[in-house]
N, C-alpha and C. Protein backbone atom coordinates (compact mmCIF):
# COMPACT_ATOMS: atom_id res chain seq x y z
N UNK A 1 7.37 -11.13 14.87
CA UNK A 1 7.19 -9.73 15.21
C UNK A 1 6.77 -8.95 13.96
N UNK A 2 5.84 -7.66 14.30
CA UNK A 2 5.08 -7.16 12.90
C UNK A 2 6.60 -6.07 12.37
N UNK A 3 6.29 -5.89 11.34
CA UNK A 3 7.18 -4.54 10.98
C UNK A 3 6.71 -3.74 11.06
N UNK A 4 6.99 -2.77 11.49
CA UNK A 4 6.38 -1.39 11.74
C UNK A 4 5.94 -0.40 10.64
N UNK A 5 7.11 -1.10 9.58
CA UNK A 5 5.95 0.23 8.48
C UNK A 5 4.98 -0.54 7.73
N UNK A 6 4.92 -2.16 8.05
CA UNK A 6 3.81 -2.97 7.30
C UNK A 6 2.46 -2.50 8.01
N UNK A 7 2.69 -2.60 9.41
CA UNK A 7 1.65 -2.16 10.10
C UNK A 7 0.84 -0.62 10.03
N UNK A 8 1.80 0.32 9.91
CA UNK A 8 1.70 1.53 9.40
C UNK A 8 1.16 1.73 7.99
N UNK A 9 1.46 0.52 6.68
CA UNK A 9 1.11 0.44 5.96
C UNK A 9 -0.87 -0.04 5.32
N UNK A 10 -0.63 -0.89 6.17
CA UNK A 10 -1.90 -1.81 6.85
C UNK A 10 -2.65 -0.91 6.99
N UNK A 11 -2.21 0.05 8.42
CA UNK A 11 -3.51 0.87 8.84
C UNK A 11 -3.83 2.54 7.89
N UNK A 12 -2.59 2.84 7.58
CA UNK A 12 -3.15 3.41 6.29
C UNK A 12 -4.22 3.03 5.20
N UNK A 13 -4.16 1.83 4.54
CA UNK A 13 -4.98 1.15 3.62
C UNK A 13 -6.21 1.45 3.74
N UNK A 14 -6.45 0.99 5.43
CA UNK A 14 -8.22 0.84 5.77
C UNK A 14 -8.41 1.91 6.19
N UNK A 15 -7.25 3.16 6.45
CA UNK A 15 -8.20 4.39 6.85
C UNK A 15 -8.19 4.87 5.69
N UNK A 16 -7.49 4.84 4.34
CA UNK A 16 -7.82 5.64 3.00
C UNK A 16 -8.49 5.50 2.27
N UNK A 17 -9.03 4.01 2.59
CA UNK A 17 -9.91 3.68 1.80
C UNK A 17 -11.33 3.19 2.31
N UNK A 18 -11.62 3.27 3.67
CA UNK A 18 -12.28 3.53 4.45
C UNK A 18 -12.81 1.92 4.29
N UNK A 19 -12.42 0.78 4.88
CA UNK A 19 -12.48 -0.44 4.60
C UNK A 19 -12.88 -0.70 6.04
N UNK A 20 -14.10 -0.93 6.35
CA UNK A 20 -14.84 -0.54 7.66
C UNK A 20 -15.34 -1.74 8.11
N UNK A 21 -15.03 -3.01 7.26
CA UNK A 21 -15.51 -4.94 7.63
C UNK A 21 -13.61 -4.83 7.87
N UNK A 22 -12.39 -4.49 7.78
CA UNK A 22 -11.55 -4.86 7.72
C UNK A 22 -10.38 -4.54 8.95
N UNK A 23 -9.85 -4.96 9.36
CA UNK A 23 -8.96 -4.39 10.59
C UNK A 23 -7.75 -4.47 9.77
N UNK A 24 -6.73 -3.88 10.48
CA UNK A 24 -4.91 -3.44 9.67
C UNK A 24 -4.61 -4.69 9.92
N UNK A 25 -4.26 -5.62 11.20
CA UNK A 25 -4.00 -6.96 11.39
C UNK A 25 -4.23 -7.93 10.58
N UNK A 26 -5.48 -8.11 10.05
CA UNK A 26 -6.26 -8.50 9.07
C UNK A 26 -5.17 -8.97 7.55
N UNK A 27 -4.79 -7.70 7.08
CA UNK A 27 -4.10 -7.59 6.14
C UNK A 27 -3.20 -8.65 6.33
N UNK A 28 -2.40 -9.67 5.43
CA UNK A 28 -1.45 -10.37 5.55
C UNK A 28 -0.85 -9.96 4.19
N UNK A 29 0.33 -9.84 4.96
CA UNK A 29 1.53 -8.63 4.38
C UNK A 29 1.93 -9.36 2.99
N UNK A 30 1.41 -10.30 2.51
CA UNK A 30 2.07 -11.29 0.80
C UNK A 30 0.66 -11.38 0.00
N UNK A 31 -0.51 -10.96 0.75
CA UNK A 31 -1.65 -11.20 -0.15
C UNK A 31 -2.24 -10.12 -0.77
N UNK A 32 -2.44 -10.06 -2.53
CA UNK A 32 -2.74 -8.97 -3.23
C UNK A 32 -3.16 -8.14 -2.63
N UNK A 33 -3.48 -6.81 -2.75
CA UNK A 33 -4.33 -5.66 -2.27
C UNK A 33 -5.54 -5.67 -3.66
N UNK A 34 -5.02 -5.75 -4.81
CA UNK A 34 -6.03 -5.86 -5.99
C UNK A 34 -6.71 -6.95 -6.45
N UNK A 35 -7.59 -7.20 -7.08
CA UNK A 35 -7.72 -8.46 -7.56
C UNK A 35 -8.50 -9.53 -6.60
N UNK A 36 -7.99 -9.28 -5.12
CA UNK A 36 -8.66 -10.20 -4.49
C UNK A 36 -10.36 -9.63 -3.86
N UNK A 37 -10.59 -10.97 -4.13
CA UNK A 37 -12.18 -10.81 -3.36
C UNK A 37 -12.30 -10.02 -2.09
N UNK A 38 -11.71 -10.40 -1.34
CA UNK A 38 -11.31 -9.82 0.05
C UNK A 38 -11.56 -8.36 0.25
N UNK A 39 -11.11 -7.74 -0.22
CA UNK A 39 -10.85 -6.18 -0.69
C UNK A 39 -11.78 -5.58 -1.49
N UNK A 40 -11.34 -5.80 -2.90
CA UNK A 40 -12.38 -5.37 -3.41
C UNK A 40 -12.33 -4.11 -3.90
N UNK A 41 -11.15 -3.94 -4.37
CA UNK A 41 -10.78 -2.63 -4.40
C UNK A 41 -10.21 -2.98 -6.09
N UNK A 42 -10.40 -1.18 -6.58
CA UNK A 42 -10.31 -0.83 -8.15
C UNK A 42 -9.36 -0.09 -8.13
N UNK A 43 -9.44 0.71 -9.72
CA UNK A 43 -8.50 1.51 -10.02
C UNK A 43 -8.35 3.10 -9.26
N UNK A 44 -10.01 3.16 -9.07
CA UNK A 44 -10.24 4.21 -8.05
C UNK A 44 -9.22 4.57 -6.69
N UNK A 45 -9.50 3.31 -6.12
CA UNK A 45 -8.98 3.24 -5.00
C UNK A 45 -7.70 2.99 -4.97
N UNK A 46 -6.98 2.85 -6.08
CA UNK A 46 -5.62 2.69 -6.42
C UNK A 46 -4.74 4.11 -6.21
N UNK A 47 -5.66 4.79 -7.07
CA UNK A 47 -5.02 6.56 -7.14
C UNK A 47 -5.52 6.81 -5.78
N UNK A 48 -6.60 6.53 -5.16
CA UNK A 48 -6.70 7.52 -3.96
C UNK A 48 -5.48 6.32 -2.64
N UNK A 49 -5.33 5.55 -3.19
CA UNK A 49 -3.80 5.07 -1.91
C UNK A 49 -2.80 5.71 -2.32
N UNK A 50 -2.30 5.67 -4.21
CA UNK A 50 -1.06 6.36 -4.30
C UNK A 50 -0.70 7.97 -3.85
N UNK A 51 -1.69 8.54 -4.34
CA UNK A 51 -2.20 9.86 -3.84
C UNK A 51 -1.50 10.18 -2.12
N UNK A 52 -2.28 9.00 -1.51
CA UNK A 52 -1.94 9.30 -0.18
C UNK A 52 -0.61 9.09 0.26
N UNK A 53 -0.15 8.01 -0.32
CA UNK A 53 1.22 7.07 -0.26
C UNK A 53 2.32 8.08 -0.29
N UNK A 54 2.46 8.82 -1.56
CA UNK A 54 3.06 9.66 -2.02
C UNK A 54 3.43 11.32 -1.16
N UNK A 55 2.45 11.42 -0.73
CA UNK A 55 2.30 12.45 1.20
C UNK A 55 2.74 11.79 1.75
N UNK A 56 2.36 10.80 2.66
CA UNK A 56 2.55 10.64 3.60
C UNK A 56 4.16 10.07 3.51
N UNK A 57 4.32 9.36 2.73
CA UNK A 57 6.16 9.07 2.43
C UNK A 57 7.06 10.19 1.26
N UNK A 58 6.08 11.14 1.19
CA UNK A 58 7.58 11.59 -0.03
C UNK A 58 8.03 10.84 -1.31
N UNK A 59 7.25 9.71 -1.60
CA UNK A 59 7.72 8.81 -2.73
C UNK A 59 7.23 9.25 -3.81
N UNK A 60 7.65 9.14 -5.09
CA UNK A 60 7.21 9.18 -6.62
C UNK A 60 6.59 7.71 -6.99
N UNK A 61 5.34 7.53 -7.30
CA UNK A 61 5.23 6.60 -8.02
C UNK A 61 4.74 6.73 -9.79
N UNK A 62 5.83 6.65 -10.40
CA UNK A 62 5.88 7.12 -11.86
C UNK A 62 5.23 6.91 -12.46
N UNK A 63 4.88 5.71 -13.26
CA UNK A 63 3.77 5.40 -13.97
C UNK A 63 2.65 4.49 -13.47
N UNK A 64 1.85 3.79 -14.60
CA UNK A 64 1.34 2.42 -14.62
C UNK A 64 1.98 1.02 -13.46
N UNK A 65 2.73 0.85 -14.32
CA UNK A 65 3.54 -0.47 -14.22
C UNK A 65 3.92 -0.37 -12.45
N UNK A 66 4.90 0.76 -12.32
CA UNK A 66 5.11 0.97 -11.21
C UNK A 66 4.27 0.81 -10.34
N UNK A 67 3.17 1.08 -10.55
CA UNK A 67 1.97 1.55 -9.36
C UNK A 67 1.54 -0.36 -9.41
N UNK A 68 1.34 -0.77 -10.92
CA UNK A 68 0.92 -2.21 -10.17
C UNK A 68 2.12 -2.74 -9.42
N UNK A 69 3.28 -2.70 -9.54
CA UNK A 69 4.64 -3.29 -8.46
C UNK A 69 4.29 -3.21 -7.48
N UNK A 70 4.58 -1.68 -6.58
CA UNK A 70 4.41 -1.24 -5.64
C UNK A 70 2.92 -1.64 -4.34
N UNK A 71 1.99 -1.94 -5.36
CA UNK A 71 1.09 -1.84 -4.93
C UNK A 71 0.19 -3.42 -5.10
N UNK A 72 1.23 -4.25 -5.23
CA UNK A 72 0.59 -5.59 -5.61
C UNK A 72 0.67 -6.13 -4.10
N UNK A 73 1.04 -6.11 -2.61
CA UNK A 73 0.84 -6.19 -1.64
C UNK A 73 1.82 -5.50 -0.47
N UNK A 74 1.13 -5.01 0.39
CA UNK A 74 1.40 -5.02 1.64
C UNK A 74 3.18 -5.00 1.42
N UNK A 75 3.67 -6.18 1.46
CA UNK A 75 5.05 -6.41 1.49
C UNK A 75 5.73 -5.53 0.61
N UNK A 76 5.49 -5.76 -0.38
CA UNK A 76 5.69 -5.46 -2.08
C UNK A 76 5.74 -3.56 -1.73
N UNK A 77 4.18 -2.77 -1.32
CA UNK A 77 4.64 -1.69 -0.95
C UNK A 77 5.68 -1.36 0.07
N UNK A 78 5.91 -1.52 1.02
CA UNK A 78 6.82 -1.51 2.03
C UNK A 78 8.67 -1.22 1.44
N UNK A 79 8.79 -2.90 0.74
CA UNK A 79 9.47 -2.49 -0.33
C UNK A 79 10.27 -1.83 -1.44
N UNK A 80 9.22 -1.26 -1.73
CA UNK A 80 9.33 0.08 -2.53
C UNK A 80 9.88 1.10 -1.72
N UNK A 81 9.02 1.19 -0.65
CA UNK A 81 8.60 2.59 0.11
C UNK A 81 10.54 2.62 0.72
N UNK A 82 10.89 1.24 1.52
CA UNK A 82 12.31 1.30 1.58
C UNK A 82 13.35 1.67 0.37
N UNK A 83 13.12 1.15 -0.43
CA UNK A 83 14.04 1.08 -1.99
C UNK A 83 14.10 2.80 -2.03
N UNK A 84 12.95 3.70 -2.17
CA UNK A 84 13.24 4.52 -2.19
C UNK A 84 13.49 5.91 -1.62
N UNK A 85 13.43 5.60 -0.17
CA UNK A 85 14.09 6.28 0.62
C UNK A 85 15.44 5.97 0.87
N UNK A 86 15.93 4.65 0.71
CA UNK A 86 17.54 4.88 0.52
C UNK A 86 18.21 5.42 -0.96
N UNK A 87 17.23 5.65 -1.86
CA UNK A 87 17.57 5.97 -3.36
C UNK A 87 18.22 7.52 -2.93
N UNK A 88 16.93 7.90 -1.92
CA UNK A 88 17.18 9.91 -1.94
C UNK A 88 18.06 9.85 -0.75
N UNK A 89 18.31 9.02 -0.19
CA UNK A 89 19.29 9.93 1.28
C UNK A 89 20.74 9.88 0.90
């Protein structure tokens, strides 16, 4: 069964970054978002997900380092995105 905020996560990705060969399903929730061929995606497109990430969940993503954590896949964001909504409630 999918998780719901992977999927939510997923289809965020390809609508923010307008990834128009790619469907949310597509995404498999353990494989880089950076780095891979697949994607194809930079530093550009890094700030314009955190950017969005950060709206649409309320999250801080602080620096550098953080942003590669968070944002090294699918799972990995999700992750986060949990970690720190139980940090603030």
């Amino acid at each position: 069964m999918t998780d719901p905020l992977n999927a939510q996560l997923k289809a965020l990705i390809v609508d923010t970054l307008k990834l128009t060969d790619v469907r949310p399903e597509d995404i498999p929730d353990d494989e880089p978002l950076f780095g891979s061929p697949r994607f194809g995606l930079d530093s550009i497109d890094a700030l314009e997900l955190v950017v969005r990430l950060e709206k649409e969940f309320t999250v801080k993503i602080s620096n550098a380092e953080e942003s590669r954590r968070a944002l090294a896949s699918v799972g990995a964001l999700a992750d986060f995105i949990r970690t720190r909504r139980m940090a603030s409630a």
